[in-house]
N, C-alpha and C. Protein backbone atom coordinates (compact mmCIF):
# COMPACT_ATOMS: atom_id res chain seq x y z
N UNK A 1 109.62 91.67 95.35
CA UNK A 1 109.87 92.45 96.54
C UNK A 1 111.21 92.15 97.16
N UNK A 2 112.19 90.84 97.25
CA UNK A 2 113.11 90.52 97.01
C UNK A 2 114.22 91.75 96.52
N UNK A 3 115.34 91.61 97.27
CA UNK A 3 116.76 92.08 96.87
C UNK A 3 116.56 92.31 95.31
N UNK A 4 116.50 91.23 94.66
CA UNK A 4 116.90 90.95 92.86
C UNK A 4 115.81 91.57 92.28
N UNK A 5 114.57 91.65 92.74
CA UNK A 5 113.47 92.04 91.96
C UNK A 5 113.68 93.72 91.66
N UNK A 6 113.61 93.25 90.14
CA UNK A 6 113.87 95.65 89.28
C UNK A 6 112.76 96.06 89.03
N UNK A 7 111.83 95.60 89.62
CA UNK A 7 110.01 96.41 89.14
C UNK A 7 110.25 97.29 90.84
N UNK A 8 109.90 98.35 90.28
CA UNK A 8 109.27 99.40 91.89
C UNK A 8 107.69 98.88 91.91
N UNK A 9 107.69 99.16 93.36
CA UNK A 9 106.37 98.68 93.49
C UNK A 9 105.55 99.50 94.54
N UNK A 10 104.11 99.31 94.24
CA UNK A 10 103.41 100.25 94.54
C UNK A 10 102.68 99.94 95.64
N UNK A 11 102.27 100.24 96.78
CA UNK A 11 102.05 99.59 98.33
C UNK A 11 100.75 100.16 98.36
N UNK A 12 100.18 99.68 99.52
CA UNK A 12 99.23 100.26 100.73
C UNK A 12 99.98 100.41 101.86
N UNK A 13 99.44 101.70 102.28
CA UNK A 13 99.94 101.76 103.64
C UNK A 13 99.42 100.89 104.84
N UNK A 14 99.75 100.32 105.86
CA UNK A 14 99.65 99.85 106.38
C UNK A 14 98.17 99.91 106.90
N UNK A 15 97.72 101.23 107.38
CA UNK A 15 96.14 101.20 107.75
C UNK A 15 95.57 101.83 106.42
N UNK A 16 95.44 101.18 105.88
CA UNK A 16 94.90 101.51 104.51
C UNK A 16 93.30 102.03 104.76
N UNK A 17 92.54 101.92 105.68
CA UNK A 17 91.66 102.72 106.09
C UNK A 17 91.54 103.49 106.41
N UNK A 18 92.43 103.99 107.15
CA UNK A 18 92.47 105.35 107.64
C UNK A 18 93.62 106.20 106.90
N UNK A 19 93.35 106.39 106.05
CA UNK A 19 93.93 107.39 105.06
C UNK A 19 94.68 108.70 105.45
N UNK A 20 95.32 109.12 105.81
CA UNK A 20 96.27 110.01 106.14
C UNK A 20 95.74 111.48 105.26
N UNK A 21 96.26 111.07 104.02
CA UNK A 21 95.66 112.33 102.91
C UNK A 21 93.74 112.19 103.09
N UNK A 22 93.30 111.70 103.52
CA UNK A 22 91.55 111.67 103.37
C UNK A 22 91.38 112.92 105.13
N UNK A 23 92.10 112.17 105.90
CA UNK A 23 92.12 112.91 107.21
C UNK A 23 92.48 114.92 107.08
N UNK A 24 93.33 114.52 106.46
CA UNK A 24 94.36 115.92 106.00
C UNK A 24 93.29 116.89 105.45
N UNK A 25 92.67 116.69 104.48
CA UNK A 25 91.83 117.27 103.52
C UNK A 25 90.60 117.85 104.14
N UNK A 26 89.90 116.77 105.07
CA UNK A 26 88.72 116.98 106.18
C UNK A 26 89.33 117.88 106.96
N UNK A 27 90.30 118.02 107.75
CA UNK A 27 91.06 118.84 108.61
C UNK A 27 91.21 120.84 107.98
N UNK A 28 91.82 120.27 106.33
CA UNK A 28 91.91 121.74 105.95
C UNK A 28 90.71 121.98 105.26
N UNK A 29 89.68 121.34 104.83
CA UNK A 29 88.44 122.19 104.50
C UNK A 29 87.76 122.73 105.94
N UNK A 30 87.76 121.39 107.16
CA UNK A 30 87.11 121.92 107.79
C UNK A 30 87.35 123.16 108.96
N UNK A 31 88.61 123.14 109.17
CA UNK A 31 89.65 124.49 109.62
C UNK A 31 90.86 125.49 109.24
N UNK A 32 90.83 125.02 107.60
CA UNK A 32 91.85 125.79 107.23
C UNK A 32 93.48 125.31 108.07
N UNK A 33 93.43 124.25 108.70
CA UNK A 33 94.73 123.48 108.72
C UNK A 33 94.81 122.32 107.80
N UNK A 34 96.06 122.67 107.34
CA UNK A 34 96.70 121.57 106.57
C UNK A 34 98.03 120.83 107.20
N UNK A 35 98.53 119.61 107.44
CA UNK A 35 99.28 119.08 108.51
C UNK A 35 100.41 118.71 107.16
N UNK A 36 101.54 118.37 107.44
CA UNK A 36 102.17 117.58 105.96
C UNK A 36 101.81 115.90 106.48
N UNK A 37 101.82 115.80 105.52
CA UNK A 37 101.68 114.02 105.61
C UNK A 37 103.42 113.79 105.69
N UNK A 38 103.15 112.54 106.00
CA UNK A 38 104.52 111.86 106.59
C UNK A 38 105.27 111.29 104.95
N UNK A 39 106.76 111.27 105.62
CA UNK A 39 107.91 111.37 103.68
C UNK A 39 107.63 109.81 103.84
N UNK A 40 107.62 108.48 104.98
CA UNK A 40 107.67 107.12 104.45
C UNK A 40 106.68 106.60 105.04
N UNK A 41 105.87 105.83 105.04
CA UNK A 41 105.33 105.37 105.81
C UNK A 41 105.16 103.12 106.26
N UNK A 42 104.62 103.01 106.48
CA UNK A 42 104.83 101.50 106.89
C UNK A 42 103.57 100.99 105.98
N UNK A 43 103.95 99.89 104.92
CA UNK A 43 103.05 99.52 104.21
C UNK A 43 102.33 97.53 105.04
N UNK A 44 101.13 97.87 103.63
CA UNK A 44 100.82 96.53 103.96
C UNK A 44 101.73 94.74 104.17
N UNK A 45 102.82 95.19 103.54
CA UNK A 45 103.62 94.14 103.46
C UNK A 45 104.95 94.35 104.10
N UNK A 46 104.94 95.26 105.03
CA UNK A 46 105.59 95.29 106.44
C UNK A 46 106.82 96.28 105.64
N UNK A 47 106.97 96.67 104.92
CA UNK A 47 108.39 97.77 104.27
C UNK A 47 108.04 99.25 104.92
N UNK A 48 108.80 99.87 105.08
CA UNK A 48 108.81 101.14 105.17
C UNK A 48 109.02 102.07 104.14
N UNK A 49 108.29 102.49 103.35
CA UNK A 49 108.49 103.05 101.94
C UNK A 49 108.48 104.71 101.93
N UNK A 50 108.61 105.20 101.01
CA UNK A 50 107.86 106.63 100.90
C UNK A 50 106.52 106.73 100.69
N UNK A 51 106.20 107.99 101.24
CA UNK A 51 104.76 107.67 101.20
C UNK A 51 104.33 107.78 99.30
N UNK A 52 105.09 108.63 98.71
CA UNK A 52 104.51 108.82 96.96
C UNK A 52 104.84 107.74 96.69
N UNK A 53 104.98 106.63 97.34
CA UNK A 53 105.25 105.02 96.77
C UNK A 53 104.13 104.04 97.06
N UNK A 54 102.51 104.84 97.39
CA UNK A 54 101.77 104.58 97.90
C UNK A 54 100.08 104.61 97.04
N UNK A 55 99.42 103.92 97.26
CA UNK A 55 98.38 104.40 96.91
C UNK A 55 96.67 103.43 97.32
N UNK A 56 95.88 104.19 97.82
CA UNK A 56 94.47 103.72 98.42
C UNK A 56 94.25 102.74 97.23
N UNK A 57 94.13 103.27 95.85
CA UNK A 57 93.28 102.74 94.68
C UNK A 57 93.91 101.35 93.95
N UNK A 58 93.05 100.38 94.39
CA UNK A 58 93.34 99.30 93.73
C UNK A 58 94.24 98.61 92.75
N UNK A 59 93.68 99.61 91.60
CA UNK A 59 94.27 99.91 90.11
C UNK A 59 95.71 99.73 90.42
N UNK A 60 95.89 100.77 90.86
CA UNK A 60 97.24 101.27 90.99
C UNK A 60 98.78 100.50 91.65
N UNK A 61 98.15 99.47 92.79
CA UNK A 61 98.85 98.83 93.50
C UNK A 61 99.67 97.42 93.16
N UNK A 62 100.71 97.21 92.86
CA UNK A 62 101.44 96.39 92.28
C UNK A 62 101.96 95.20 93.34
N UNK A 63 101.59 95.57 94.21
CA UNK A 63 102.29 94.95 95.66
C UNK A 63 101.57 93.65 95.97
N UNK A 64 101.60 92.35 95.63
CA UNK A 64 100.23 91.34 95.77
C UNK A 64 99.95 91.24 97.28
N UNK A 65 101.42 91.18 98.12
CA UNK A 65 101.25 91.40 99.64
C UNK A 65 100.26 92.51 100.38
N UNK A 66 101.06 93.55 99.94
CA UNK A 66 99.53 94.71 100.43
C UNK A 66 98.25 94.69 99.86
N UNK A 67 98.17 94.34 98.55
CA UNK A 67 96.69 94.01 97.97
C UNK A 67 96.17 93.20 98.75
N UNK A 68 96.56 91.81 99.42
CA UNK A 68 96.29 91.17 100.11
C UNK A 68 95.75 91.84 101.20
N UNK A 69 96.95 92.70 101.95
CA UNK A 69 96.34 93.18 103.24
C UNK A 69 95.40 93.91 103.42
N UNK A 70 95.32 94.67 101.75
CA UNK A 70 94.27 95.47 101.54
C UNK A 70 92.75 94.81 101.38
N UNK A 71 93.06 93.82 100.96
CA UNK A 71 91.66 93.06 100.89
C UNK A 71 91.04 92.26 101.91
N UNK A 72 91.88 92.11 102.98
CA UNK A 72 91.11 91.37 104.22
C UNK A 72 91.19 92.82 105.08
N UNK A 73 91.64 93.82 105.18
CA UNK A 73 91.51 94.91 106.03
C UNK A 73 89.96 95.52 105.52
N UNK A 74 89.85 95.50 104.24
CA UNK A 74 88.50 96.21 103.41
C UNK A 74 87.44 95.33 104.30
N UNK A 75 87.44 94.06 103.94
CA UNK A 75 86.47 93.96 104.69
C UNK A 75 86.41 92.63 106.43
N UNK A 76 87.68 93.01 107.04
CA UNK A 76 87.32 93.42 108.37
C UNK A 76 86.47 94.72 108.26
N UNK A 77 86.86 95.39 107.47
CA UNK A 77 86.11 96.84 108.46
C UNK A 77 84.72 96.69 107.71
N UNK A 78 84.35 96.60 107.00
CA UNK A 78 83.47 96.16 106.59
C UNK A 78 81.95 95.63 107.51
N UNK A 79 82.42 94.43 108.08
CA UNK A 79 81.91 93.31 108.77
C UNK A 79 82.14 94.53 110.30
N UNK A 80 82.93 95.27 110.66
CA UNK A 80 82.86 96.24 111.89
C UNK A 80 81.56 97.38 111.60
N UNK A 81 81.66 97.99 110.36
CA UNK A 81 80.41 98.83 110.34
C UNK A 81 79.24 98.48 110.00
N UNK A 82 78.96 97.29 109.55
CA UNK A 82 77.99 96.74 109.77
C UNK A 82 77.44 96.29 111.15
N UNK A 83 78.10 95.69 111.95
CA UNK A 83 77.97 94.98 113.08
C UNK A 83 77.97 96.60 114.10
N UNK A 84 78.41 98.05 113.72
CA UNK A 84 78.14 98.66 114.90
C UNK A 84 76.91 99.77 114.70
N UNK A 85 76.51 99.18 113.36
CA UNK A 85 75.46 100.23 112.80
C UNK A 85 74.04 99.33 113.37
N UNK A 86 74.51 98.80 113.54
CA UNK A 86 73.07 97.68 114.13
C UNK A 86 73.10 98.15 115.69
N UNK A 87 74.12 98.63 116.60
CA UNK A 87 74.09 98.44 117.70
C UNK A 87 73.10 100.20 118.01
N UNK A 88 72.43 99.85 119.28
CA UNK A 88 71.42 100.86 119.95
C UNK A 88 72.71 102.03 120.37
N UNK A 89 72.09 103.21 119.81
CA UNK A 89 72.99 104.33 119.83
C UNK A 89 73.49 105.11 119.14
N UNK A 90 73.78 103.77 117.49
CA UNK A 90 74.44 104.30 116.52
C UNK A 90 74.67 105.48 116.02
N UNK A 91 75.31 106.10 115.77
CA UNK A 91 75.21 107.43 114.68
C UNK A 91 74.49 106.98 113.07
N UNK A 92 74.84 106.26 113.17
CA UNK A 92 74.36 105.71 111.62
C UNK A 92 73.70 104.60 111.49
N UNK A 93 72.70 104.58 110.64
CA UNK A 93 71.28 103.70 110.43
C UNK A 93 72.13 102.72 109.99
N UNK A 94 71.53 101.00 110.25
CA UNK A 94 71.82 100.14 109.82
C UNK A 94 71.73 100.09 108.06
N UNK A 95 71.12 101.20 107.62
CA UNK A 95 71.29 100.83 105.97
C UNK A 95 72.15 101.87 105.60
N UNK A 96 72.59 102.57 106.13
CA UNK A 96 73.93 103.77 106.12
C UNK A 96 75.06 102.64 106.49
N UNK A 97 75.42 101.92 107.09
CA UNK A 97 75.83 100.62 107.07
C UNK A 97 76.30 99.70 106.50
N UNK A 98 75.42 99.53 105.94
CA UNK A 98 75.20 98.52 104.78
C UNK A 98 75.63 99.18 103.72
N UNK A 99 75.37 100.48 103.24
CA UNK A 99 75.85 101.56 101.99
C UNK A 99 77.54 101.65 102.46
N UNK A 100 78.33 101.52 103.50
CA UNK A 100 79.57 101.91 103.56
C UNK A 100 80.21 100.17 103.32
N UNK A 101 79.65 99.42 103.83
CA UNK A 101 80.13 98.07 103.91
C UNK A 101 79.75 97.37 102.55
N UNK A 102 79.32 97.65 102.17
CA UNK A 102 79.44 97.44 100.39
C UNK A 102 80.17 98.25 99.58
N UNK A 103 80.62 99.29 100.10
CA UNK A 103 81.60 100.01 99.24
C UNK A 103 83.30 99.39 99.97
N UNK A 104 83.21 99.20 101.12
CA UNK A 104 84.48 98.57 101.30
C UNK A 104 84.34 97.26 100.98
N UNK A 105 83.86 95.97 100.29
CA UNK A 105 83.75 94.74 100.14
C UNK A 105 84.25 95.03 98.91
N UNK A 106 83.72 95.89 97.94
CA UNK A 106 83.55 96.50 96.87
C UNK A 106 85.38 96.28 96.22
N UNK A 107 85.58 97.33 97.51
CA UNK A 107 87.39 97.85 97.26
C UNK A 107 87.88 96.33 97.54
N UNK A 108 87.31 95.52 98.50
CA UNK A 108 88.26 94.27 98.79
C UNK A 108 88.39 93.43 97.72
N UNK A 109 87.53 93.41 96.76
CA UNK A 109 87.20 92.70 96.08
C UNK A 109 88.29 92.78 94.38
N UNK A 110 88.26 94.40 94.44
CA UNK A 110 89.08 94.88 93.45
C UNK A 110 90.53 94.65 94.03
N UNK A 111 91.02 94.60 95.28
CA UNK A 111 92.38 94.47 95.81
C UNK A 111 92.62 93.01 95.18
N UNK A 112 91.30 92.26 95.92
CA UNK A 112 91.73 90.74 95.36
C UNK A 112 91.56 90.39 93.93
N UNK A 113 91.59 91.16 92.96
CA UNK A 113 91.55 90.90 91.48
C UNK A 113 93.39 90.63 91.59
N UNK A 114 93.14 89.11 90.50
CA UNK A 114 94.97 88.89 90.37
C UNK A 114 96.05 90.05 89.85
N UNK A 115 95.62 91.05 89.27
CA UNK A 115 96.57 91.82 88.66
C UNK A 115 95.99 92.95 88.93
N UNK A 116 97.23 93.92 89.25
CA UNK A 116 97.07 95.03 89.64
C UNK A 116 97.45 96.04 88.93
């Protein structure tokens, strides 16, 4: 990530949860607006990149810094929808919960695999 380093590398965006293109998509199925997504955005390892220099999926991410960030952000949120699916009110059942917070532990888990 260094000046000297000649590998391009492949990021998370900074709120790697809240997905920009996931938002976008919900927006134009559900009203026929489509917004453009943003040309750079701010990754997990504090750069300002383009956003096609980006990507949610594990696999894909070359960046050990954002994998990182990606893998304690997966499951903070994680440990949040669990902890608000329990609370009186919820929209969502504590085992609706549990089904989303195992799929983000899931992703944290693949972020924290050594090679990307």
């Amino acid at each position: 990530m260094g000046g000297n380093d000649p590998h391009v590398h492949v990021h998370v965006q900074a709120k790697v949860v809240h997905d920009d293109a996931v938002t976008r998509n919900v927006l134009a199925s559900t009203f026929g607006l489509a917004g453009d997504l943003p040309s750079h955005v701010t990754t997990g390892c504090g750069l300002r990149v383009p956003y096609a220099m980006t990507s949610p999926r594990p696999e894909r991410v070359t960046c050990l810094a954002c994998r990182e960030h990606a893998r304690r952000e997966h499951l903070r949120f994680a440990q949040e929808v669990e902890r608000l699916s329990r609370m009186a009110g919820s929209t969502i059942s504590p085992a609706q919960g549990k089904l989303a917070a195992d799929k983000h532990r899931d992703l944290a888990r693949r972020f924290g695999d050594a090679e990307g």
